[in-house]
C-alpha atoms as a PDB file:
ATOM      1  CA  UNK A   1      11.503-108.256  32.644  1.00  0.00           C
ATOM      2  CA  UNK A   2      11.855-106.522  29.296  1.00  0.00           C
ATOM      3  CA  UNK A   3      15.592-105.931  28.133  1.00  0.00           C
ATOM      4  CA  UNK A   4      14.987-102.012  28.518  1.00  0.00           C
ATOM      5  CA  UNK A   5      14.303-102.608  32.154  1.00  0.00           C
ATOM      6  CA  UNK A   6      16.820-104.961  32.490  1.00  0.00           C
ATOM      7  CA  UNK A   7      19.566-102.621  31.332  1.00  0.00           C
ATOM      8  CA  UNK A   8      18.191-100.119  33.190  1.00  0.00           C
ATOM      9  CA  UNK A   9      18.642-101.847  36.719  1.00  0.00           C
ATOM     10  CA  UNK A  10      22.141-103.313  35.715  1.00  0.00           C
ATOM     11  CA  UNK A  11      23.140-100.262  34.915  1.00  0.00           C
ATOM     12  CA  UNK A  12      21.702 -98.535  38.420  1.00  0.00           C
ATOM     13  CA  UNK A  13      23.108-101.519  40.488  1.00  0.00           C
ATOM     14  CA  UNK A  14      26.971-100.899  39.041  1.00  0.00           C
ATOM     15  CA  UNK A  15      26.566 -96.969  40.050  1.00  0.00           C
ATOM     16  CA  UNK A  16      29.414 -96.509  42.391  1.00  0.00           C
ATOM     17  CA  UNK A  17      26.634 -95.475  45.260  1.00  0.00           C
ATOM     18  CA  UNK A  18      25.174 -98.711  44.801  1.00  0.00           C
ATOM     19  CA  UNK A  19      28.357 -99.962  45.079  1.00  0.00           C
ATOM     20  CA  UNK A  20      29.797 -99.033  48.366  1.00  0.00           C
ATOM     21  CA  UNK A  21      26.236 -99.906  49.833  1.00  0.00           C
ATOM     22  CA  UNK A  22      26.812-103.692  48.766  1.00  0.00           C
ATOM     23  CA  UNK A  23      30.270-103.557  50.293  1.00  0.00           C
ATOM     24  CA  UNK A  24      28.485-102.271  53.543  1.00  0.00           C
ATOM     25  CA  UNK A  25      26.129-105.195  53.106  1.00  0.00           C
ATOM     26  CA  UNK A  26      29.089-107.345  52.308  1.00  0.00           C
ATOM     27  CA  UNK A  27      30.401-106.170  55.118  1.00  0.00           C
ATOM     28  CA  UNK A  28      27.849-106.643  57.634  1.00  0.00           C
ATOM     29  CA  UNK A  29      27.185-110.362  56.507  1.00  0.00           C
ATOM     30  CA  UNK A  30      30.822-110.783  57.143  1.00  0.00           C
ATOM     31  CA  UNK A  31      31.356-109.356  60.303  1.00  0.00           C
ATOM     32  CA  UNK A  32      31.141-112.467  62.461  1.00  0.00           C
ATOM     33  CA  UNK A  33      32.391-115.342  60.243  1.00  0.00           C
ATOM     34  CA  UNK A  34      35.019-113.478  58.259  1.00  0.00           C
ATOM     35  CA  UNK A  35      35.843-110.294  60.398  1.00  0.00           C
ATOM     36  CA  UNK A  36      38.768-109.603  57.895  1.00  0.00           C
ATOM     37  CA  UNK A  37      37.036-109.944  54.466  1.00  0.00           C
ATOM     38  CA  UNK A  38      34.269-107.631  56.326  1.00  0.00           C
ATOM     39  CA  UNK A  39      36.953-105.031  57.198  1.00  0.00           C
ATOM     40  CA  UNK A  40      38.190-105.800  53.558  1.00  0.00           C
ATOM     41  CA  UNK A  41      34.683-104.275  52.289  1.00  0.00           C
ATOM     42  CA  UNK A  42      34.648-101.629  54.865  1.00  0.00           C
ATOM     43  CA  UNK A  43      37.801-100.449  53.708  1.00  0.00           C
ATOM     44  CA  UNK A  44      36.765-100.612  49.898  1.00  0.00           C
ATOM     45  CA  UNK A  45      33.210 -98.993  50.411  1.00  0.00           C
ATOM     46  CA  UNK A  46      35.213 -96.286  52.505  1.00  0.00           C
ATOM     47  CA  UNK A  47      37.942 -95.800  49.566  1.00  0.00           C
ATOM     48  CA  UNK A  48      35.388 -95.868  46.707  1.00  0.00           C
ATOM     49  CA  UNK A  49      32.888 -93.297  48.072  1.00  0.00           C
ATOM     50  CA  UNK A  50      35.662 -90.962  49.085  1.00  0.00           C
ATOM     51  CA  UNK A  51      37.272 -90.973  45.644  1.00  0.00           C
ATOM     52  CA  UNK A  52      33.944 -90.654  43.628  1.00  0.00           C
ATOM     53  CA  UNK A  53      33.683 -88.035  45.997  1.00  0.00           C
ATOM     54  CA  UNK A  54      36.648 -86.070  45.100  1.00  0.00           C
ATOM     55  CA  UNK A  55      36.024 -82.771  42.566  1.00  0.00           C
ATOM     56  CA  UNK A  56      39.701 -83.675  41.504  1.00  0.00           C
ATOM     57  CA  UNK A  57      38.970 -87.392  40.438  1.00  0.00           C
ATOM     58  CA  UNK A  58      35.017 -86.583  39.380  1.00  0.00           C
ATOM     59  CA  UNK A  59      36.095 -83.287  36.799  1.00  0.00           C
ATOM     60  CA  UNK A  60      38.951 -85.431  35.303  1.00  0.00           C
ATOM     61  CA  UNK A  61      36.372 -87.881  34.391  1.00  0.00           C
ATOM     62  CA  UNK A  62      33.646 -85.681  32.932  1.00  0.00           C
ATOM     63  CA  UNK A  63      35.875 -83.895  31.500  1.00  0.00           C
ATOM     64  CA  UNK A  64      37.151 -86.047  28.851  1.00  0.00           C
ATOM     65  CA  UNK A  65      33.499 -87.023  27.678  1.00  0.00           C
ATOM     66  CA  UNK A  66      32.083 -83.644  27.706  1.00  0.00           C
ATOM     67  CA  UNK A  67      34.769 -81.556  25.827  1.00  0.00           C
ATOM     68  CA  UNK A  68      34.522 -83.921  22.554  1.00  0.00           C
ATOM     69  CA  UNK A  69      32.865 -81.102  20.847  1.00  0.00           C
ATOM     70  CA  UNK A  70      32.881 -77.645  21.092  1.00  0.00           C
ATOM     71  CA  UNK A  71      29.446 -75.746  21.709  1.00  0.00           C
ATOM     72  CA  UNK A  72      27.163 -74.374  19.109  1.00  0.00           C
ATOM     73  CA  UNK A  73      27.167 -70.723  17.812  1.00  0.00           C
ATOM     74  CA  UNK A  74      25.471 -70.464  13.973  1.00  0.00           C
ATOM     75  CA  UNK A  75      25.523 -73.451  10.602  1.00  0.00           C
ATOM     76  CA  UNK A  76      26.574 -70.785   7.674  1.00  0.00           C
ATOM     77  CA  UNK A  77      23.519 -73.042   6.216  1.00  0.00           C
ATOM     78  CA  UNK A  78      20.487 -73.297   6.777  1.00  0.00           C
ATOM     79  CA  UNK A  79      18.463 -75.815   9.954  1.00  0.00           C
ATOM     80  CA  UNK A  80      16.199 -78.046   8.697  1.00  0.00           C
ATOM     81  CA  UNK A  81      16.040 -79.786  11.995  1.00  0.00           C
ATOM     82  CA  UNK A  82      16.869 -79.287  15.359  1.00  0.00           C
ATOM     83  CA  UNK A  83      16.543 -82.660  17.197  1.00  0.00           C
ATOM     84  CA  UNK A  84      16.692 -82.312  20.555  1.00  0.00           C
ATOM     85  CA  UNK A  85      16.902 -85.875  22.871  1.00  0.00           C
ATOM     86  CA  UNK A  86      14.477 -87.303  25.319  1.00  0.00           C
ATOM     87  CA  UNK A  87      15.124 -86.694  29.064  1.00  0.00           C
ATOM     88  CA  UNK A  88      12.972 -86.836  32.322  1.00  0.00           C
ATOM     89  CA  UNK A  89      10.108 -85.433  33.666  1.00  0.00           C
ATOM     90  CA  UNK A  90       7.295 -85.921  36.662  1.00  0.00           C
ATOM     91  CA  UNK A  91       3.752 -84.969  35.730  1.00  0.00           C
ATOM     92  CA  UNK A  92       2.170 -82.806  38.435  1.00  0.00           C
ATOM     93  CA  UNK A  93      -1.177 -80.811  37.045  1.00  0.00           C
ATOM     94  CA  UNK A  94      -0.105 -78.380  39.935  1.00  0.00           C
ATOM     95  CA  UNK A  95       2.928 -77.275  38.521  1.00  0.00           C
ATOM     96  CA  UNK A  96       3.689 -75.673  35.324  1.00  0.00           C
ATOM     97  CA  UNK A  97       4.837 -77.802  32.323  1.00  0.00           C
ATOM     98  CA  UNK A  98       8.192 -76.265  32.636  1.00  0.00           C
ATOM     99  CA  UNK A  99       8.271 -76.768  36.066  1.00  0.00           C
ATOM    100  CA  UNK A 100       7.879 -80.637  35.340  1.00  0.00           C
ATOM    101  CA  UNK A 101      11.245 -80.993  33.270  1.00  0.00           C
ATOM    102  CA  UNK A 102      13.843 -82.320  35.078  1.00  0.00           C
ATOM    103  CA  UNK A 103      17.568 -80.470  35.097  1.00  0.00           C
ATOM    104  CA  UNK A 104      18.701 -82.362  31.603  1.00  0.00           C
ATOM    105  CA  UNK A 105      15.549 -81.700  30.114  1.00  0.00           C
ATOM    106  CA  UNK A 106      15.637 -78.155  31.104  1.00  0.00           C
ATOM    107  CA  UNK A 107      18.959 -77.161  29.970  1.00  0.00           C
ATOM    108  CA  UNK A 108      18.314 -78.835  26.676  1.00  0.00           C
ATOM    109  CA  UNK A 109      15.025 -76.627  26.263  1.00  0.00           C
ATOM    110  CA  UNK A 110      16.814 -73.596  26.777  1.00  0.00           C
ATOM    111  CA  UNK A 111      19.770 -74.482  24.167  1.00  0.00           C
ATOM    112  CA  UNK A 112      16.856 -75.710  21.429  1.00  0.00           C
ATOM    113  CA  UNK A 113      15.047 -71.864  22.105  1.00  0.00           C
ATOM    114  CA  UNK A 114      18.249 -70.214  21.712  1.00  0.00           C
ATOM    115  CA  UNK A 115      19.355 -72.354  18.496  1.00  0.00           C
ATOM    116  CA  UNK A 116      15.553 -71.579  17.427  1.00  0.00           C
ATOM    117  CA  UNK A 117      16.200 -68.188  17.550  1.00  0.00           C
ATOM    118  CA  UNK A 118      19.473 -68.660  15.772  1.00  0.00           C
ATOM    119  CA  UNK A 119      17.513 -70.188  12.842  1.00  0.00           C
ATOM    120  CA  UNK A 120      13.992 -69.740  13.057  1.00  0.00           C
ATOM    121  CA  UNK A 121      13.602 -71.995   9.594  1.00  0.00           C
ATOM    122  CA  UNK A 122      14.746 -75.230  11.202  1.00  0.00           C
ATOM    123  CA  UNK A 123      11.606 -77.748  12.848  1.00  0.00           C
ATOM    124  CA  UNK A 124      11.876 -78.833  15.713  1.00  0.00           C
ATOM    125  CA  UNK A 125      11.907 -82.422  16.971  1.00  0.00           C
ATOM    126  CA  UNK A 126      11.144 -83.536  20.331  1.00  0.00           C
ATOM    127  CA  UNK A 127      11.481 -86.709  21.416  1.00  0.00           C
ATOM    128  CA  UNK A 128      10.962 -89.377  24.748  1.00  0.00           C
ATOM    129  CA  UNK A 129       8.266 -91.973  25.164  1.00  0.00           C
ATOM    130  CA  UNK A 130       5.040 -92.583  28.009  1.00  0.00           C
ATOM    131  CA  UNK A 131       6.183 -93.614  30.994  1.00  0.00           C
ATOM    132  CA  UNK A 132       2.794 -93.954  33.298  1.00  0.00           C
ATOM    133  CA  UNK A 133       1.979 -90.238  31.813  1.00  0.00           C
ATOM    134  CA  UNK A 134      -0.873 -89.140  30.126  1.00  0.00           C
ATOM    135  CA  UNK A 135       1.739 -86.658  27.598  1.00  0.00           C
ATOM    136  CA  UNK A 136       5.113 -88.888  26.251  1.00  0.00           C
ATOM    137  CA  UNK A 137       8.157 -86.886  27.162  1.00  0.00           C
ATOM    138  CA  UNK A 138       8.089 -85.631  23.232  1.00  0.00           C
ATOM    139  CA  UNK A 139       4.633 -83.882  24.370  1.00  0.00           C
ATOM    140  CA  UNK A 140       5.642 -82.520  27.596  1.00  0.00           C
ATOM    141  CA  UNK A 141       8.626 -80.739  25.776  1.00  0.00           C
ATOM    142  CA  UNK A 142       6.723 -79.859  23.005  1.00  0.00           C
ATOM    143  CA  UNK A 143       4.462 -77.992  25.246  1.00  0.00           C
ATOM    144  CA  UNK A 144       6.990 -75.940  27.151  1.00  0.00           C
ATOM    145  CA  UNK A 145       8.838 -74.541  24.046  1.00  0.00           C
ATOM    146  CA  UNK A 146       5.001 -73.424  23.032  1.00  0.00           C
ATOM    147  CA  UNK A 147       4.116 -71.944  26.484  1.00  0.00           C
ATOM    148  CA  UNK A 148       7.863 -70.132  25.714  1.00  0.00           C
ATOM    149  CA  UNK A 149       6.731 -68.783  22.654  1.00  0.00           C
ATOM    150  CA  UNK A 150       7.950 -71.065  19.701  1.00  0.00           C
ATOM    151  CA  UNK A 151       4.943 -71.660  16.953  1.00  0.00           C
ATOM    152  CA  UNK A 152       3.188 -75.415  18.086  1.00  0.00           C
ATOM    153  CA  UNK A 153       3.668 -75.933  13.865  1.00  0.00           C
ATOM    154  CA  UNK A 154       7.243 -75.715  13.849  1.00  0.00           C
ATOM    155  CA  UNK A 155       7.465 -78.566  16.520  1.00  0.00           C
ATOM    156  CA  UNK A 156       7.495 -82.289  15.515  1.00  0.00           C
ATOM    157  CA  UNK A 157       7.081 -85.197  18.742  1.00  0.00           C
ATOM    158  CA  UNK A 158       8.560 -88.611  18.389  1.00  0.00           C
ATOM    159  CA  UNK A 159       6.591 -90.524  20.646  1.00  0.00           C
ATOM    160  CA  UNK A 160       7.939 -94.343  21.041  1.00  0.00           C
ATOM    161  CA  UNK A 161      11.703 -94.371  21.473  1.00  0.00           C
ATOM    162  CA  UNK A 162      12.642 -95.473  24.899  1.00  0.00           C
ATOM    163  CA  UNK A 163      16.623 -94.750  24.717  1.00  0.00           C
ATOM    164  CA  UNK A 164      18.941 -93.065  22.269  1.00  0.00           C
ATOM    165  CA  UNK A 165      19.496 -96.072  20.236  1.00  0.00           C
ATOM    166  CA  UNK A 166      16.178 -96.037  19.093  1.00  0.00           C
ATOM    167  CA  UNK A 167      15.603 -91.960  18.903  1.00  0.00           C
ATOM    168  CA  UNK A 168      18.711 -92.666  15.995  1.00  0.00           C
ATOM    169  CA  UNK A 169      16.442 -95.359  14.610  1.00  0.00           C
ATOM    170  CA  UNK A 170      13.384 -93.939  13.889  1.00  0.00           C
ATOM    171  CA  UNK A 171      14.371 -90.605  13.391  1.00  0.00           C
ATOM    172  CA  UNK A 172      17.583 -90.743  11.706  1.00  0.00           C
ATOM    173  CA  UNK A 173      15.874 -92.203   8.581  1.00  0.00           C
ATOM    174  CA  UNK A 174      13.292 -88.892   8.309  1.00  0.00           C
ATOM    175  CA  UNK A 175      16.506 -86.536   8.324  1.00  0.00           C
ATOM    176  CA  UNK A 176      19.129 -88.000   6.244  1.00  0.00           C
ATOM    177  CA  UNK A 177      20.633 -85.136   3.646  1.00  0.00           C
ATOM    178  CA  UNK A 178      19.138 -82.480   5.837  1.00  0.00           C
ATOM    179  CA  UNK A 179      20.845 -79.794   7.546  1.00  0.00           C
ATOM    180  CA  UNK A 180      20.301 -81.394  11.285  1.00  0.00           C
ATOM    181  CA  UNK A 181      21.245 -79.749  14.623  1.00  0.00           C
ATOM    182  CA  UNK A 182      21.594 -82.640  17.208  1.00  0.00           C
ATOM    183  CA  UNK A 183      21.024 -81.104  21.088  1.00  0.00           C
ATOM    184  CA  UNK A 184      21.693 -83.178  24.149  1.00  0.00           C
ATOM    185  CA  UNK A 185      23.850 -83.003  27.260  1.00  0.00           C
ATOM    186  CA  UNK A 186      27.631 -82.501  26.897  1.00  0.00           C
ATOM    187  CA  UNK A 187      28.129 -86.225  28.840  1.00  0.00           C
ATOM    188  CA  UNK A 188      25.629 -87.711  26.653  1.00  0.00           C
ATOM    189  CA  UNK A 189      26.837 -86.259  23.078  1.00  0.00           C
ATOM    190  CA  UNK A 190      29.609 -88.345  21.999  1.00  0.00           C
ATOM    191  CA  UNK A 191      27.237 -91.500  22.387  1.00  0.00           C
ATOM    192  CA  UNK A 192      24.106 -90.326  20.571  1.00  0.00           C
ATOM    193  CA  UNK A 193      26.025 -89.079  17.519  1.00  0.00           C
ATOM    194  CA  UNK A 194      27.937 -92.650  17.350  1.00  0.00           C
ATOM    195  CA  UNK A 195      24.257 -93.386  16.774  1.00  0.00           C
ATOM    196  CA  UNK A 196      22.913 -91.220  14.324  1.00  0.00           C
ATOM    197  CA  UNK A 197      26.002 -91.388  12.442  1.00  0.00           C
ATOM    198  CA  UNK A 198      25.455 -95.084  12.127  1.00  0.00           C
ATOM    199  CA  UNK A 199      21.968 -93.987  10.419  1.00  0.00           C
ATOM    200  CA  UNK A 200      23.464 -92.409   8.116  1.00  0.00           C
ATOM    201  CA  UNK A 201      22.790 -88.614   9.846  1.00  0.00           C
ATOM    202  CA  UNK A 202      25.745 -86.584  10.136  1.00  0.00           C
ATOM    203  CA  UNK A 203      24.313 -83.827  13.028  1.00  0.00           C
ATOM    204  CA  UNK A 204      25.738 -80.617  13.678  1.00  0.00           C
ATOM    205  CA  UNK A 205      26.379 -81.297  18.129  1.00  0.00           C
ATOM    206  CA  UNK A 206      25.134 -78.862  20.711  1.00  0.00           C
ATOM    207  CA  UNK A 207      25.975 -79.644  23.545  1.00  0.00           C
ATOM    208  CA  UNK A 208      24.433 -78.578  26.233  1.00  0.00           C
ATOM    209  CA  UNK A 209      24.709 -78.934  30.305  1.00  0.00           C
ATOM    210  CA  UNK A 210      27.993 -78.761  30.705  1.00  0.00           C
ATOM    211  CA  UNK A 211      29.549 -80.495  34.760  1.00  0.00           C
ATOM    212  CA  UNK A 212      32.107 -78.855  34.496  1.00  0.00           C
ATOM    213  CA  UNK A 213      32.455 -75.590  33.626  1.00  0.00           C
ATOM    214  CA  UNK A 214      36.253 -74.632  33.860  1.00  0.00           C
ATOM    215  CA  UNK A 215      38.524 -77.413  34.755  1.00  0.00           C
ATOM    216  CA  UNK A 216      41.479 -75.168  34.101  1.00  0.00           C
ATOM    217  CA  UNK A 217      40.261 -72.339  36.109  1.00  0.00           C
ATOM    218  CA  UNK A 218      41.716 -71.297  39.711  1.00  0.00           C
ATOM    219  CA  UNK A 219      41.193 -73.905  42.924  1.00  0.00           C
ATOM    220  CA  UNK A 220      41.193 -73.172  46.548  1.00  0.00           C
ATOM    221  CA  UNK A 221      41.749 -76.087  49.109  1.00  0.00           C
ATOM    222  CA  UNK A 222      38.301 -76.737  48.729  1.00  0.00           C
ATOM    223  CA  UNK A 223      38.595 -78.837  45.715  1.00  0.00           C
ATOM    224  CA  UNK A 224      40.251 -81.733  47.085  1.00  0.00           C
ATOM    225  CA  UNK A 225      37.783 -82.727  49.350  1.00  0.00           C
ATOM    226  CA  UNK A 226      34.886 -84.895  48.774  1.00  0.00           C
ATOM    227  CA  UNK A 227      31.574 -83.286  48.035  1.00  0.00           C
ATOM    228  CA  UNK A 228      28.204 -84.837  47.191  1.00  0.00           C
ATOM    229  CA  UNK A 229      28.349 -82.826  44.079  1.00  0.00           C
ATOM    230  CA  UNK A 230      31.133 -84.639  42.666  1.00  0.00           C
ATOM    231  CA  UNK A 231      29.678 -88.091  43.900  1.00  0.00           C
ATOM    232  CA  UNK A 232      26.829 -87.333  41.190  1.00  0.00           C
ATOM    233  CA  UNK A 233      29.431 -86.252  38.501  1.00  0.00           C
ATOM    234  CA  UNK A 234      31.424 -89.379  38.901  1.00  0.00           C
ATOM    235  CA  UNK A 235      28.216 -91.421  39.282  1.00  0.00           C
ATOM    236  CA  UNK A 236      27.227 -89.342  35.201  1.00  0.00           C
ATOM    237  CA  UNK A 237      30.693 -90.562  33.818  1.00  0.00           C
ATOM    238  CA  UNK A 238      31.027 -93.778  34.750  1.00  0.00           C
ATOM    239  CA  UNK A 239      27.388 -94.554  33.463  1.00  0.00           C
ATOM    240  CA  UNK A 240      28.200 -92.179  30.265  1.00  0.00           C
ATOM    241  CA  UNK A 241      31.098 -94.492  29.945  1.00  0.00           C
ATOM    242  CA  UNK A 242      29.093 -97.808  30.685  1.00  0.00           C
ATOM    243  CA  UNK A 243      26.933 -96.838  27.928  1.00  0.00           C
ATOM    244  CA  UNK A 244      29.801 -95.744  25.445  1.00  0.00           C
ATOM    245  CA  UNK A 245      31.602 -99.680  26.501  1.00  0.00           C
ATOM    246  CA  UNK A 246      28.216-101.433  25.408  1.00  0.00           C
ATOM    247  CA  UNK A 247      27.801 -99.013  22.258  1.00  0.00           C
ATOM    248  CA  UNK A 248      31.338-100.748  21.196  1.00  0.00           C
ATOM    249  CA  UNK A 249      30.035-104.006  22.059  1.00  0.00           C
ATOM    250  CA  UNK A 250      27.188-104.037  20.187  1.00  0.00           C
ATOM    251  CA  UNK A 251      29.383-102.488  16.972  1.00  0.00           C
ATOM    252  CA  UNK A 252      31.251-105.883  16.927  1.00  0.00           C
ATOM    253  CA  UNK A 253      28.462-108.047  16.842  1.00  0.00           C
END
């Protein structure tokens, strides 16, 4: 098992989902032989998923990683390059290319066309590697901002990185002293600029995809109880904050 994999299923079996499922398993194994270290687990499993579950806990969380930097409106200079970050997508011939994006991807397409349109000078660089896919994610992007109108010329693909550590790597190095326009998802941005500033790139952040939208606005009764929603924004900042623990680690070594 390579060490992207590895980190990859580490990082899926610490997801508090995959959690409370191993205290249910925990649980079951115990239930004869140690029927109070099973109801122990129960308990847990029962205590985790409702809080992870909570809009009240799972906003606070997100929260503080997503509002790091504000959104972008206009660089008084000029783009060079607008770098937008690898995501997700499922190749289905049946579907449009669009259609194939998943949500992050999506939502960072539409903030690269309307910074595009903000500053038509800057390229563009897409980036995300082949899974099993004919197209690398780089392609697949590049081909639904030209089906949406921007020139196929003004769009560079970075084929081979498999994370954001090595999207910083190999292109950090072709932008330094340019005007660069970094665009990811509001849980993801404070990470990948700790990268490309440690190329050398200082990026102008858009962040994009925000979780949560108003955390100051009104509330009804509704948002103190668990929702599935909030399971999967919990579930974002914990692994956001995984990655942000490991990105520390590997800055002392």
């Amino acid at each position: 098992m390579d060490l992207f994999l590895l980190k990859k299923v580490i990082s899926a079996a610490i997801m508090p989902i995959n959690l409370v499922l191993i205290l249910l398993t925990l649980s079951l194994l115990y239930c004869r032989k140690r029927p109070k270290r099973s109801v122990k687990c129960l308990i847990s499993a029962g205590l985790l998923l409702t809080i992870s579950s909570m809009p009240v806990v799972s906003d606070k969380l997100m929260v503080n990683i997503e509002n790091k930097y504000e959104s972008f409106t206009h660089s008084s200079k000029p783009v060079d390059y607008i770098i937008v970050l690898g995501g997700w997508h499922v190749a289905n011939d049946a579907l449009p290319v669009t259609s194939q994006l998943n949500r992050n991807s999506l939502e960072r397409l539409v903030e690269v066309l309307r910074i595009y349109q903000l500053h038509p000078e800057a390229t563009i660089i897409t980036s995300g590697y082949y899974i099993k896919d004919q197209l690398s994610h780089a392609q697949t992007m590049k081909q639904s901002l030209v089906l949406l109108g921007v020139p196929a010329n003004k769009i560079m693909t970075e084929n081979f990185p498999k994370d954001t550590e090595e999207e910083a790597q190999l292109i950090g190095p072709r932008v330094q002293g340019h005007n660069v326009v970094l665009v990811t998802n509001a849980s993801h941005m404070l990470r990948a600029m700790k990268y490309f500033q440690a190329q050398g790139v200082e990026p102008i952040p858009a962040p994009t995809g925000f979780m949560v939208k108003n955390i100051n606005g009104p509330k009804g009764w509704g948002y103190y109880v668990p929702k599935s929603k909030s399971l999967q924004i919990t579930t974002a900042a914990w692994y956001e904050s995984l990655g942000l623990f490991v990105q520390w680690l590997k800055s002392l070594l």
